[in-house]
Protein backbone atom coordinates (compact mmCIF):
# COMPACT_ATOMS: atom_id res chain seq x y z
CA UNK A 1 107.92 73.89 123.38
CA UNK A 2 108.11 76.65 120.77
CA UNK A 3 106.24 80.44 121.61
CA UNK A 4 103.88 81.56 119.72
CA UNK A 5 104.88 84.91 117.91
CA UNK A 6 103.60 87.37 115.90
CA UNK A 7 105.28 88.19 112.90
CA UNK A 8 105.17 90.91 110.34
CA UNK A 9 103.35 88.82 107.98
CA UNK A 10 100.61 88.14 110.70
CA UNK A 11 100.21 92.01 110.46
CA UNK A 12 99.81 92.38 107.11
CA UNK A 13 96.93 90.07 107.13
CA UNK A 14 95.29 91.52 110.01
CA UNK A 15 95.91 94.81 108.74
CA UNK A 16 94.40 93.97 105.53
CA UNK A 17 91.60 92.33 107.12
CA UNK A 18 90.48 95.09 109.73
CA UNK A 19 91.18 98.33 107.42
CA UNK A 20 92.49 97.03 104.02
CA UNK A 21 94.97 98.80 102.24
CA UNK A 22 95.26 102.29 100.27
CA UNK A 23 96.03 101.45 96.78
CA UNK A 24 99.26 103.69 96.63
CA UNK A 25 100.73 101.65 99.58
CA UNK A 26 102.69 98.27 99.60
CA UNK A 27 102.31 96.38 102.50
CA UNK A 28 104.93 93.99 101.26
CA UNK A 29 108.18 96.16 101.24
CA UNK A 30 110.47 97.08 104.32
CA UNK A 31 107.61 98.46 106.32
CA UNK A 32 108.75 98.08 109.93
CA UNK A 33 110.05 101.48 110.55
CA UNK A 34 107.27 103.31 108.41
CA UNK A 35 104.92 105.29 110.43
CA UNK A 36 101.44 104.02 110.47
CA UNK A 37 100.19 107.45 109.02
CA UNK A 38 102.21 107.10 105.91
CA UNK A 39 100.98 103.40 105.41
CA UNK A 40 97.75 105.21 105.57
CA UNK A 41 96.10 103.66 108.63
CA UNK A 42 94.76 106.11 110.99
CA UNK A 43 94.13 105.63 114.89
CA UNK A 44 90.85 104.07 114.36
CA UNK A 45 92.05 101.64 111.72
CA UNK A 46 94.87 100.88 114.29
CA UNK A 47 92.81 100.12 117.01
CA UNK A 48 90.29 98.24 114.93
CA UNK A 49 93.88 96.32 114.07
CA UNK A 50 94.65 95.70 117.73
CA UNK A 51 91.25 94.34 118.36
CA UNK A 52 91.34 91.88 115.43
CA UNK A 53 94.80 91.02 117.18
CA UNK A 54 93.44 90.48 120.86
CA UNK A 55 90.01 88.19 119.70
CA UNK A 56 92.74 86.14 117.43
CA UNK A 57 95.69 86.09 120.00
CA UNK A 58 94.18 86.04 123.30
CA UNK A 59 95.64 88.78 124.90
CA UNK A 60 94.96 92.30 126.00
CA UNK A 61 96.75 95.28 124.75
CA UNK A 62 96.67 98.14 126.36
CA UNK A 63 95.02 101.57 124.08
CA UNK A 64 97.28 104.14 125.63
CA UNK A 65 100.29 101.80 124.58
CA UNK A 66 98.91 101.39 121.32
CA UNK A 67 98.70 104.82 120.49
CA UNK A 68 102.17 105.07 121.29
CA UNK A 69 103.08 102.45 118.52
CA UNK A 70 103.70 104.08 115.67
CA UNK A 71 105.36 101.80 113.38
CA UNK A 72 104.70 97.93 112.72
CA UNK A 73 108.01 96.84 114.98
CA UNK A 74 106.65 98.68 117.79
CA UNK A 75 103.31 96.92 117.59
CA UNK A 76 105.07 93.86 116.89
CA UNK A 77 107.05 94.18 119.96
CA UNK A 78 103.51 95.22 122.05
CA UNK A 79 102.05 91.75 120.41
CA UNK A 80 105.52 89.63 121.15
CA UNK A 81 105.86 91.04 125.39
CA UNK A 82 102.46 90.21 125.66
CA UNK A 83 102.58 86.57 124.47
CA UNK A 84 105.53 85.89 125.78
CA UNK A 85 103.43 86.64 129.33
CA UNK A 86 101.14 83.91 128.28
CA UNK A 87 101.09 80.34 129.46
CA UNK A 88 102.01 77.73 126.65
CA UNK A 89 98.84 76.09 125.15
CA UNK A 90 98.59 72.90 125.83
């Protein structure tokens, strides 16, 4: 039974959806390793991010973790470890 996963696509659309996007900035180039701050996104459009992702997902993600996420593969990986924890739907 395949895992559900969160890809870098999914975060683009929530992204877009919980903070939109500064005009200078292009969501769709090699953004994994770019720090949120340069992608424009602040802590508060972050966690607003991590919220969307926890109604839409089902899971919880720790804040002080978040913070710590800096760049879309470390949220990513945050997303991924915690629905890998969850129990396959059914």
């Amino acid at each position: 039974m395949p895992t559900q996963s969160f890809t870098l696509d999914d975060l683009r659309r929530v992204l877009l959806e919980a903070a939109g996007a500064d005009e200078s900035v292009d969501l769709d180039g090699d953004i994994l390793d770019t720090d949120f701050e340069e992608l424009s996104y602040e802590s508060l459009a972050i966690l607003e991010t991590c919220g969307r992702i926890e109604r839409e997902y089902g899971i919880t993600l720790d804040d002080s973790v978040v913070t710590e996420a800096t760049t879309p593969r470390a949220l990513l990986g945050l997303v991924n470890t915690q629905l890998a924890g969850l129990p396959a739907a059914a």
